[in-house]
N, C-alpha and C. Protein backbone atom coordinates (compact mmCIF):
# COMPACT_ATOMS: atom_id res chain seq x y z
N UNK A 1 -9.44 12.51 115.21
CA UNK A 1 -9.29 13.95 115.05
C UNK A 1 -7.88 14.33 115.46
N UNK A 2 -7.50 15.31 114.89
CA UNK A 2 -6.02 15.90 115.04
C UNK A 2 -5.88 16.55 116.39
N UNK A 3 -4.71 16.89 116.77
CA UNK A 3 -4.62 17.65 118.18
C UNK A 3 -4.58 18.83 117.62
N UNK A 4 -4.77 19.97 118.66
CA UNK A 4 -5.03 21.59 118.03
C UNK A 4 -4.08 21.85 118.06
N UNK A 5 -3.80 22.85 116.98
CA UNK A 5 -2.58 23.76 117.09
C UNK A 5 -1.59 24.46 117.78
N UNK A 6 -1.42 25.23 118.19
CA UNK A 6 -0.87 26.51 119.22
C UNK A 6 -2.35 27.35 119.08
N UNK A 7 -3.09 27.77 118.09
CA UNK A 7 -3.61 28.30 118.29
C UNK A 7 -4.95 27.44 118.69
N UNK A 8 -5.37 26.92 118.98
CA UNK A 8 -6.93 25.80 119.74
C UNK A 8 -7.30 25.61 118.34
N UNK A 9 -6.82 25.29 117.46
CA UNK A 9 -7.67 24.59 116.05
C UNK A 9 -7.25 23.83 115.64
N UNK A 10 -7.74 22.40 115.60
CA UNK A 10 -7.37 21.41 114.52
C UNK A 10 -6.12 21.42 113.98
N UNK A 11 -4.89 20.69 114.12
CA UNK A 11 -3.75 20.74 112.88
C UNK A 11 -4.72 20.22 111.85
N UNK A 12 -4.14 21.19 110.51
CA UNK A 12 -4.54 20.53 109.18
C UNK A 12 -3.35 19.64 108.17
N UNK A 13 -2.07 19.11 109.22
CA UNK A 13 -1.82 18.34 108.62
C UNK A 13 -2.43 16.93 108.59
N UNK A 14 -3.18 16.83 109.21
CA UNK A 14 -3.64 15.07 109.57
C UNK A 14 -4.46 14.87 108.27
N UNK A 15 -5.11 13.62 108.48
CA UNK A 15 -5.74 12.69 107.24
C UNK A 15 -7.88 13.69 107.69
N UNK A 16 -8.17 13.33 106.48
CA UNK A 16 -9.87 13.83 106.52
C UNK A 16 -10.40 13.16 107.47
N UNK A 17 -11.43 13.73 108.30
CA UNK A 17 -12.22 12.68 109.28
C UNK A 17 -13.32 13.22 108.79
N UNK A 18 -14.52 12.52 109.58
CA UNK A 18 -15.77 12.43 109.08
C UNK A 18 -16.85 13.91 109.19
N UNK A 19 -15.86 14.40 109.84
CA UNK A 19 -16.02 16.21 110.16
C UNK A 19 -16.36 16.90 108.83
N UNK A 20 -14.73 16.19 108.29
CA UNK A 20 -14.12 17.44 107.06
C UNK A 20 -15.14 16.56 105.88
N UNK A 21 -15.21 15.32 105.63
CA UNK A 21 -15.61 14.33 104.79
C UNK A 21 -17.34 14.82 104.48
N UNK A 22 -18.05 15.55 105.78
CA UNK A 22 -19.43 15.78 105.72
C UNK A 22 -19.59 17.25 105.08
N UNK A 23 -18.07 18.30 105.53
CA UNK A 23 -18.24 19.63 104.93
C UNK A 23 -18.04 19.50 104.08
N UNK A 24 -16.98 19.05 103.04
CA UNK A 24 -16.95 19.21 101.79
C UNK A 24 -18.01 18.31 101.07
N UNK A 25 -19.04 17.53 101.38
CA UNK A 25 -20.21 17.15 100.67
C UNK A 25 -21.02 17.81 101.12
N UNK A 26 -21.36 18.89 101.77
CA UNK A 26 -22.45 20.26 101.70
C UNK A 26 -21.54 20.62 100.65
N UNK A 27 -20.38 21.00 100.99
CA UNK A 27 -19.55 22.51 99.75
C UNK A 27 -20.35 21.99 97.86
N UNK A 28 -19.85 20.58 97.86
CA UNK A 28 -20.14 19.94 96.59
C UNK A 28 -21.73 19.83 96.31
N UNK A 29 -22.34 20.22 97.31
CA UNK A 29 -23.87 19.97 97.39
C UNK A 29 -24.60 21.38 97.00
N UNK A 30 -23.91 22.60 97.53
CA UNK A 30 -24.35 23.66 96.95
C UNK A 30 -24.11 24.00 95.85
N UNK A 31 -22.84 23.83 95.20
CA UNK A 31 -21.90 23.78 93.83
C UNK A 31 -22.97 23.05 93.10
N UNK A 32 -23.48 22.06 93.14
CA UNK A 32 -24.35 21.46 92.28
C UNK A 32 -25.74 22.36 91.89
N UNK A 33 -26.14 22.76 93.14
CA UNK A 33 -27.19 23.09 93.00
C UNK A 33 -27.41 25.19 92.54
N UNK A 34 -26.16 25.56 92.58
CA UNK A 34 -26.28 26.97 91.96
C UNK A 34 -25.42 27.04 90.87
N UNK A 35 -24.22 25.96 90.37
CA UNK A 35 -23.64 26.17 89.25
C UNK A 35 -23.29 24.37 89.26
N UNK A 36 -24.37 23.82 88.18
CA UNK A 36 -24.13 22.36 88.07
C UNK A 36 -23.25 22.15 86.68
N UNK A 37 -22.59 21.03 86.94
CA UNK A 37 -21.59 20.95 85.64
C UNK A 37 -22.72 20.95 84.36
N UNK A 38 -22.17 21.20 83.12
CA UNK A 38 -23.30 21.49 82.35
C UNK A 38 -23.56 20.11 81.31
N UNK A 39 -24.53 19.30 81.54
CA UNK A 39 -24.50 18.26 80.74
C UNK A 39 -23.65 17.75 79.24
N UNK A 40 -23.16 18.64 78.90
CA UNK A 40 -22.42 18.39 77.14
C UNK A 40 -20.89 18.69 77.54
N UNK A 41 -20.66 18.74 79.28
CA UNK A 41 -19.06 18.80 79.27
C UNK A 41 -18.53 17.82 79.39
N UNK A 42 -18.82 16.22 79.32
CA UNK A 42 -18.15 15.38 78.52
C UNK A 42 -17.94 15.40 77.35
N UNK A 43 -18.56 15.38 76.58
CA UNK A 43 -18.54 15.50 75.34
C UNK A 43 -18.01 16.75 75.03
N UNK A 44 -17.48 17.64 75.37
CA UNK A 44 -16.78 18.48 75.07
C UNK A 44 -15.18 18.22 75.12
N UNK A 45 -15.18 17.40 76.33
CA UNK A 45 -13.86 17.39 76.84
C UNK A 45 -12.82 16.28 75.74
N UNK A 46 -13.92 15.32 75.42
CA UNK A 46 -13.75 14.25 74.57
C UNK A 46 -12.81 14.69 73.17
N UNK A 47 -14.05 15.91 72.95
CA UNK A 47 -13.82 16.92 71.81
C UNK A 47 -12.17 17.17 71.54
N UNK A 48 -11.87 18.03 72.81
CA UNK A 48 -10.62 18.54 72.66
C UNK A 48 -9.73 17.39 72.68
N UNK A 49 -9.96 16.19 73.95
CA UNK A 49 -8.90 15.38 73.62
C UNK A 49 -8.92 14.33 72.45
N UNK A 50 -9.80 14.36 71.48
CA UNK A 50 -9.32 14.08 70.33
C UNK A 50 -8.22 14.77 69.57
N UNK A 51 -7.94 16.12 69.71
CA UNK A 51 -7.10 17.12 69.47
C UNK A 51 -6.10 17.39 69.15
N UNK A 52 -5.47 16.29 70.82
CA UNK A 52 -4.32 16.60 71.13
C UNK A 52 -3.32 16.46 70.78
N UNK A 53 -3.43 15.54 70.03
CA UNK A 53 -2.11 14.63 69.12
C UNK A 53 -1.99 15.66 67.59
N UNK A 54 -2.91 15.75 67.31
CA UNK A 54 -2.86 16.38 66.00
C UNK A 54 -1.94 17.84 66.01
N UNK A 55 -1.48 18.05 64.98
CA UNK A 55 -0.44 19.26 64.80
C UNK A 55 -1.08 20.18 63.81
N UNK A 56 -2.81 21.18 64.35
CA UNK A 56 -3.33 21.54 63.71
C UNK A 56 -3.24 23.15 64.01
N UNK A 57 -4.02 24.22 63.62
CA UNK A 57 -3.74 25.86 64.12
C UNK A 57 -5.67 25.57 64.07
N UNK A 58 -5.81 26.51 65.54
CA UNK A 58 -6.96 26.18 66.08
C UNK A 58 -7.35 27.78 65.43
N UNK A 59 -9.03 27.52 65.04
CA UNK A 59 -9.29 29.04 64.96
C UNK A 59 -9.89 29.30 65.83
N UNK A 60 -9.91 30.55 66.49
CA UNK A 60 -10.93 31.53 67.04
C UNK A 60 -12.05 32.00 66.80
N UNK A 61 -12.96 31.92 67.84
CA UNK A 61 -14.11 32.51 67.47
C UNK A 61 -14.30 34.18 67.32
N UNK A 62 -15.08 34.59 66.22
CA UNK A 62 -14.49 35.80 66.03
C UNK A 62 -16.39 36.80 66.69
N UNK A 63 -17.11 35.95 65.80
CA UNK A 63 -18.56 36.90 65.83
C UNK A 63 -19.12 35.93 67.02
N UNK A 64 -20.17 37.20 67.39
CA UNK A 64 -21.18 36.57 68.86
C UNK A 64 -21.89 35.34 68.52
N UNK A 65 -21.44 33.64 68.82
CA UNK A 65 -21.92 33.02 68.62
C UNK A 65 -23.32 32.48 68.38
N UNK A 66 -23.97 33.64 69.33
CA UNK A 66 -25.22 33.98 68.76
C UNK A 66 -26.04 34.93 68.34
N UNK A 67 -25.82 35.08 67.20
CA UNK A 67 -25.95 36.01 66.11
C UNK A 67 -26.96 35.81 65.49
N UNK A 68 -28.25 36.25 65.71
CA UNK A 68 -29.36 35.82 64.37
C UNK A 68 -29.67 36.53 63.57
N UNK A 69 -30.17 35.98 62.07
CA UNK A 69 -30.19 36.58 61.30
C UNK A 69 -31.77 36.13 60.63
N UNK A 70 -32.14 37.23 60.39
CA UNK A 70 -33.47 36.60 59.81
C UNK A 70 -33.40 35.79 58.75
N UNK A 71 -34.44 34.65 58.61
CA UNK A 71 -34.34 34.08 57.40
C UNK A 71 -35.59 34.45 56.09
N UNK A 72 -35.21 34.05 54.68
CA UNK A 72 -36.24 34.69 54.11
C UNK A 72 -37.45 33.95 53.70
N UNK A 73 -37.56 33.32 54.75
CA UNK A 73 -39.38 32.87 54.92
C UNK A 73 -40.01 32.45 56.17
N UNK A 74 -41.07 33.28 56.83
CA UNK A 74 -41.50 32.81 57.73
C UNK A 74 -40.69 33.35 59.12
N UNK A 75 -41.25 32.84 60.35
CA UNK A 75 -39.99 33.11 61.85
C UNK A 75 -38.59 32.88 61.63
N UNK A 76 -38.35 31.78 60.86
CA UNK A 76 -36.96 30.82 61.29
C UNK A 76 -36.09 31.93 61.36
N UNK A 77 -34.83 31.89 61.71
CA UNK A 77 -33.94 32.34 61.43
C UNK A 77 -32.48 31.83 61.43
N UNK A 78 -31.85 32.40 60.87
CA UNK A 78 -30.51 31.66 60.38
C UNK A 78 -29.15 32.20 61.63
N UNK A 79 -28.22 31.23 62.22
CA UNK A 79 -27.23 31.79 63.11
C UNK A 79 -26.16 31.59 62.38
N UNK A 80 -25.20 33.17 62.10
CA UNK A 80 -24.18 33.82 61.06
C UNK A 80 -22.88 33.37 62.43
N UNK A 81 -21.59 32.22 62.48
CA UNK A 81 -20.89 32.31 63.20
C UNK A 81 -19.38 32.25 62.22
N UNK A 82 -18.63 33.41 62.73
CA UNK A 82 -17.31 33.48 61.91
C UNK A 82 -15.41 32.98 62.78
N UNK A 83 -14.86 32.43 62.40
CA UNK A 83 -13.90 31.66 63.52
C UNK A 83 -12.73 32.48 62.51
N UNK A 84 -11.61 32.75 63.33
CA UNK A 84 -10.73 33.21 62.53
C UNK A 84 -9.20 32.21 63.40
N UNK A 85 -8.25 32.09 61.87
CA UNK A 85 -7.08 31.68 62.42
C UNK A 85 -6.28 32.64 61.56
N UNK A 86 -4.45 32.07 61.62
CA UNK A 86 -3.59 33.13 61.33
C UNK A 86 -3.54 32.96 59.65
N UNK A 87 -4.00 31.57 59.10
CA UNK A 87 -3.94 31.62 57.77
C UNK A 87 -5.47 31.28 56.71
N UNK A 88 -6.42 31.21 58.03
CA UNK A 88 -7.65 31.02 56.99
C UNK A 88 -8.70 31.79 58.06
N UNK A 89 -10.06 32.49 57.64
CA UNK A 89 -11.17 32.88 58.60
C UNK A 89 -12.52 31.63 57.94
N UNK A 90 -13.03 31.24 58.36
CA UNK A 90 -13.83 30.32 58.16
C UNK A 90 -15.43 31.03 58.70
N UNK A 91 -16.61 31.24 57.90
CA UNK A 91 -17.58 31.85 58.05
C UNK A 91 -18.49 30.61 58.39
N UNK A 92 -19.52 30.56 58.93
CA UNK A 92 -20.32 29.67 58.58
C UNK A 92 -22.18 29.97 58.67
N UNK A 93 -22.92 29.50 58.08
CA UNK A 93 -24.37 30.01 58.55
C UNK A 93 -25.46 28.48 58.58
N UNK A 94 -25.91 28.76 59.90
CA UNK A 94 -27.14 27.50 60.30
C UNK A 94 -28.32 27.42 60.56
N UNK A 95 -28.92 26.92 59.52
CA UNK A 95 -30.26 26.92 59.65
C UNK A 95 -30.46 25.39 60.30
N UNK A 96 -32.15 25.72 60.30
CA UNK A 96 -32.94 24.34 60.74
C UNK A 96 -33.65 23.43 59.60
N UNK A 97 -33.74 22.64 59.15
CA UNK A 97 -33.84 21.93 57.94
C UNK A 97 -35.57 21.33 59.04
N UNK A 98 -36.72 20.81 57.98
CA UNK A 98 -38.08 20.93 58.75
C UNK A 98 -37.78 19.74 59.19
N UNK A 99 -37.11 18.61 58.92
CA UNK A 99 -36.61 17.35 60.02
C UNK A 99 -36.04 17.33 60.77
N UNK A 100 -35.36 18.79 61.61
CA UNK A 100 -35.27 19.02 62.58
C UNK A 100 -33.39 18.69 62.62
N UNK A 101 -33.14 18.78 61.67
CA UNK A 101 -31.32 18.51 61.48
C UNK A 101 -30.99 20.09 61.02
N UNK A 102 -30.06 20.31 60.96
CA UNK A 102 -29.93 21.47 60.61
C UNK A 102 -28.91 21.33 59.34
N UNK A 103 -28.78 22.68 58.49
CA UNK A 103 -27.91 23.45 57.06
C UNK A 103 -27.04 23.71 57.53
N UNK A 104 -25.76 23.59 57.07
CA UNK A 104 -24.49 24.26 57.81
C UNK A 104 -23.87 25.13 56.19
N UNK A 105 -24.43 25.86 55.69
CA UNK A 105 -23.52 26.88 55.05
C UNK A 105 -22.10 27.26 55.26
N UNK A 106 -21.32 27.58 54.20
CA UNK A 106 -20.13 27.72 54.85
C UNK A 106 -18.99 28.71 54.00
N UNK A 107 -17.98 29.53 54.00
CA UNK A 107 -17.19 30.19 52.91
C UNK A 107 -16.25 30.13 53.59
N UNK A 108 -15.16 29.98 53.02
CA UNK A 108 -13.63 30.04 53.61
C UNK A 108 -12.90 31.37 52.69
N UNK A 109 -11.84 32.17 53.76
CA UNK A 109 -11.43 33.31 53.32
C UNK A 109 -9.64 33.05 53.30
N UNK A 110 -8.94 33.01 52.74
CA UNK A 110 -9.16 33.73 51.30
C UNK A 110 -9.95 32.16 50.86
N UNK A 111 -10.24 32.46 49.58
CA UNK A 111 -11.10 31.58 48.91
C UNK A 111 -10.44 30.35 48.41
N UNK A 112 -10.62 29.20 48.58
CA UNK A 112 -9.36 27.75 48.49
C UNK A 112 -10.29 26.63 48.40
N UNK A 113 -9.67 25.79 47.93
CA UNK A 113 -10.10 24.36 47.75
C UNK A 113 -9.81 24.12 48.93
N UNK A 114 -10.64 23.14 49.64
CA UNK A 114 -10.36 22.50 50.67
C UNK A 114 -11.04 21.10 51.45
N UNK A 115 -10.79 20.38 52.30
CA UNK A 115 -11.79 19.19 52.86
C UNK A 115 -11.75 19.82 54.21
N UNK A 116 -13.58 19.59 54.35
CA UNK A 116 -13.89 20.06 55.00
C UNK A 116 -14.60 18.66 55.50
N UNK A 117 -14.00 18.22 57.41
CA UNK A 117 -14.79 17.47 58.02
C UNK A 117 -15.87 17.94 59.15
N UNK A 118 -16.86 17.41 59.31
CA UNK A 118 -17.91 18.19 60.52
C UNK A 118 -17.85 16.96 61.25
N UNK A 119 -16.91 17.54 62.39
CA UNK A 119 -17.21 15.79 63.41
C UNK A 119 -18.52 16.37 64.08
N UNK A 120 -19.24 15.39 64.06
CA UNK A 120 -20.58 15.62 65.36
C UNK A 120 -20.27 13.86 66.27
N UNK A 121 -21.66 14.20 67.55
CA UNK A 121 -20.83 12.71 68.45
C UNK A 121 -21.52 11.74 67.50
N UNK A 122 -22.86 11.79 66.44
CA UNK A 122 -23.22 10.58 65.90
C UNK A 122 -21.78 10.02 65.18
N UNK A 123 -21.08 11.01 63.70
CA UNK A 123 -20.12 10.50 62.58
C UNK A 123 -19.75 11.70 62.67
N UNK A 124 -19.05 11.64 61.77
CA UNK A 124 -18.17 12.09 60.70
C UNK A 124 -18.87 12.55 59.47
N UNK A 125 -18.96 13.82 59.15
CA UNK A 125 -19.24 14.14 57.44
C UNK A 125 -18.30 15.08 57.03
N UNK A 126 -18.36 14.68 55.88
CA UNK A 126 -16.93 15.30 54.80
C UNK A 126 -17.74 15.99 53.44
N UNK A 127 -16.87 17.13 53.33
CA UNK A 127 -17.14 17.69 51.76
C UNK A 127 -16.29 18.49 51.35
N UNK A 128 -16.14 18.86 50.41
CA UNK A 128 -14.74 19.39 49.63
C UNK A 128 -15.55 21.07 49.38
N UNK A 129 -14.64 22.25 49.55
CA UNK A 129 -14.96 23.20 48.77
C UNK A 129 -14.71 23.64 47.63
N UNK A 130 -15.25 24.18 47.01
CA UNK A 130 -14.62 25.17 45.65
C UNK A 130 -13.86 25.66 45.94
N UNK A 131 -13.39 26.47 44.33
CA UNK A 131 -12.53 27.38 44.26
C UNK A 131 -13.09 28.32 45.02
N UNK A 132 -14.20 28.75 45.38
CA UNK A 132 -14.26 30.03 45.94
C UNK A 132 -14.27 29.78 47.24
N UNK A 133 -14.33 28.93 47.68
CA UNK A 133 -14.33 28.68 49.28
C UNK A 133 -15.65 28.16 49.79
N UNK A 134 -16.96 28.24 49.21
CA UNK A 134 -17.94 27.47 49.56
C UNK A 134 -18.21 26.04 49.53
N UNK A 135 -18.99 25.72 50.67
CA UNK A 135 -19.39 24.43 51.17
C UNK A 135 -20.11 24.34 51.83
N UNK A 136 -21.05 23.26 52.06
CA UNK A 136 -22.50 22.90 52.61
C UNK A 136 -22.63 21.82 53.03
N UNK A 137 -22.88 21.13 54.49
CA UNK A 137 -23.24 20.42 54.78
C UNK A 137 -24.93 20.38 54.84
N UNK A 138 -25.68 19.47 53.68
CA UNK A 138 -27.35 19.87 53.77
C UNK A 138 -27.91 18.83 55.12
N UNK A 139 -27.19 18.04 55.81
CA UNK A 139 -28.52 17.77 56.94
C UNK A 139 -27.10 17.14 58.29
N UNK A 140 -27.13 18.09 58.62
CA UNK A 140 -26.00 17.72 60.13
C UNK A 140 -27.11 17.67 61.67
N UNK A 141 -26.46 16.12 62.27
CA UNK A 141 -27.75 16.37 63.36
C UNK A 141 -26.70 17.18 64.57
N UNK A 142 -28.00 17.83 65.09
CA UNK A 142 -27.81 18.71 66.23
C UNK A 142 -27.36 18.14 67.55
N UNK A 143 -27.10 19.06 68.47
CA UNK A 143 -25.85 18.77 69.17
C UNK A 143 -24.29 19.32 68.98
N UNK A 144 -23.49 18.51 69.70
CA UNK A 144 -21.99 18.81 69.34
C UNK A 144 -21.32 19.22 68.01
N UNK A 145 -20.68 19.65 67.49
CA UNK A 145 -19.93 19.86 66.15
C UNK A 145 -18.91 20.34 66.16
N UNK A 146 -18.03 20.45 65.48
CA UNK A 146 -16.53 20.75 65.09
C UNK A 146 -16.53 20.42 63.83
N UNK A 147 -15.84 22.08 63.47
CA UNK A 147 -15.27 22.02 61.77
C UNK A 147 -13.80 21.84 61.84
N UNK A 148 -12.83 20.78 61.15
CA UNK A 148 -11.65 20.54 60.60
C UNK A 148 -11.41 21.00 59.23
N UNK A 149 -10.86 21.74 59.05
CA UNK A 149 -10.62 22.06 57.23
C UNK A 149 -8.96 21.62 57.21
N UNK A 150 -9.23 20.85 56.34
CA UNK A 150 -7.73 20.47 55.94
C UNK A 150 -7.52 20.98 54.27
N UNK A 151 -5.92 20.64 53.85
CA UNK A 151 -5.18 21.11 52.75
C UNK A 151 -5.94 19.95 51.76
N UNK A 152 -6.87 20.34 50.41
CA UNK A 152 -7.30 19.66 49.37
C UNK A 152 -5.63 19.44 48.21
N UNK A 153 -6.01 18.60 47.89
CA UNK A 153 -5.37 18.28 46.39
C UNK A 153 -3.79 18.39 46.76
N UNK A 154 -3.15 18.29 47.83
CA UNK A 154 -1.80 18.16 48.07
C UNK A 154 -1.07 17.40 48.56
N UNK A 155 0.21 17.30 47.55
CA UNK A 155 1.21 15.68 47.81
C UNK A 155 1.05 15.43 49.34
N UNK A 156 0.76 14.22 50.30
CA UNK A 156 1.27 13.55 51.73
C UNK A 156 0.71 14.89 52.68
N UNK A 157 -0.53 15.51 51.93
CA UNK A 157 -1.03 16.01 53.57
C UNK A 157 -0.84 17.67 53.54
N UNK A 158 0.85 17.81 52.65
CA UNK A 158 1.29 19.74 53.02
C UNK A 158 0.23 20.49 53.67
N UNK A 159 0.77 21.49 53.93
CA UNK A 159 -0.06 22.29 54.84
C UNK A 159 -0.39 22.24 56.33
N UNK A 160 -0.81 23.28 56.78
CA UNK A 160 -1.86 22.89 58.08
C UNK A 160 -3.39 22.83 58.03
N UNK A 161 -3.99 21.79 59.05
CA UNK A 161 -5.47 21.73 59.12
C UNK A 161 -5.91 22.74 60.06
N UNK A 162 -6.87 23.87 60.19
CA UNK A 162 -7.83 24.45 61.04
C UNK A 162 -8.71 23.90 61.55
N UNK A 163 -8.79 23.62 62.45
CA UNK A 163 -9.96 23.18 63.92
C UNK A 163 -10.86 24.05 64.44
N UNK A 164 -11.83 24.60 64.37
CA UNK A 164 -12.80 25.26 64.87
C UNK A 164 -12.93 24.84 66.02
N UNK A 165 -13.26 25.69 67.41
CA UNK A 165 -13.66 25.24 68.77
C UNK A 165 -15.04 24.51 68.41
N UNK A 166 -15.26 23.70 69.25
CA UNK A 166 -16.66 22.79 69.48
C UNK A 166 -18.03 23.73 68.99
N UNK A 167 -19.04 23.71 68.58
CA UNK A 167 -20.10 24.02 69.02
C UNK A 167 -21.10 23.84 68.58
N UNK A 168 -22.86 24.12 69.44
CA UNK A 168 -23.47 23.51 69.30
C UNK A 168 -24.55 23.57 68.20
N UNK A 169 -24.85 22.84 67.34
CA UNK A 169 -26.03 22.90 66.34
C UNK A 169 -27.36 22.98 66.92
């Protein structure tokens, strides 16, 4: 243990002793137990640092990620989420498919050809849009996701790709 201060307390320049070593595993012990890290923040973190290298324009989330919308049969309902960047807004809508994967609907604004990747942690799926900007992934499994839209049909890449923040199916 350290010698006390001027004022009768502990210097806190010295090394941890088994004092400080036992408080901060209560501190970390309550932290767990009223705000625990949230299971999918590896895989989140993973997310972004795949990211980092890339020279992409990230969009923003624009509508309340959870947004429901009725669907037209039965309870289900469909979640309407819209991401905006400075040169494209990217809409998307998700249903539940009855095998338990879900629909990823999709329109890009203004309306463009484009490749569109859905990383999830299983793969990778890819699909191209129309001219008008629609695209559909019909069975994405649930969990993690990220939309990449990159530049279709152009010489060595031109353009920039949009990155959607992470989220969950």
């Amino acid at each position: 243990m350290n010698p006390p201060d001027a004022g009768g307390r502990p210097a806190a320049d010295g090394a941890l002793d088994e004092v400080d070593l036992a408080i901060l595993d209560g501190i970390r012990e309550v932290f767990q137990a009223v705000d625990p890290m949230p299971a999918d923040l590896p895989e989140r973190i993973r997310f972004s640092l795949a990211l980092r290298d890339l020279e992409v324009e990230v969009a923003r989330l624009v509508a309340d990620e959870d947004q429901r919308v009725p669907a037209a049969r039965g309870d289900e309902q469909s979640r309407m989420i819209t991401f905006d960047s400075d040169s494209l807004t990217i809409m998307i809508r998700i249903d539940t498919n009855p095998d338990g994967t879900a629909r990823v609907d999709g329109w890009l604004a203004p309306p463009q050809r484009r490749e569109i990747e859905m990383k999830t942690a299983a793969d990778s799926l890819n699909v191209t849009s129309d001219e008008q900007g629609r695209f559909a992934f019909a069975r994405v499994p649930r969990g993690m996701a990220q939309l990449v839209v990159r530049p279709a049909d152009q010489p060595d890449g031109a353009g920039r790709s949009v990155v959607t923040p992470a989220l969950i199916l």
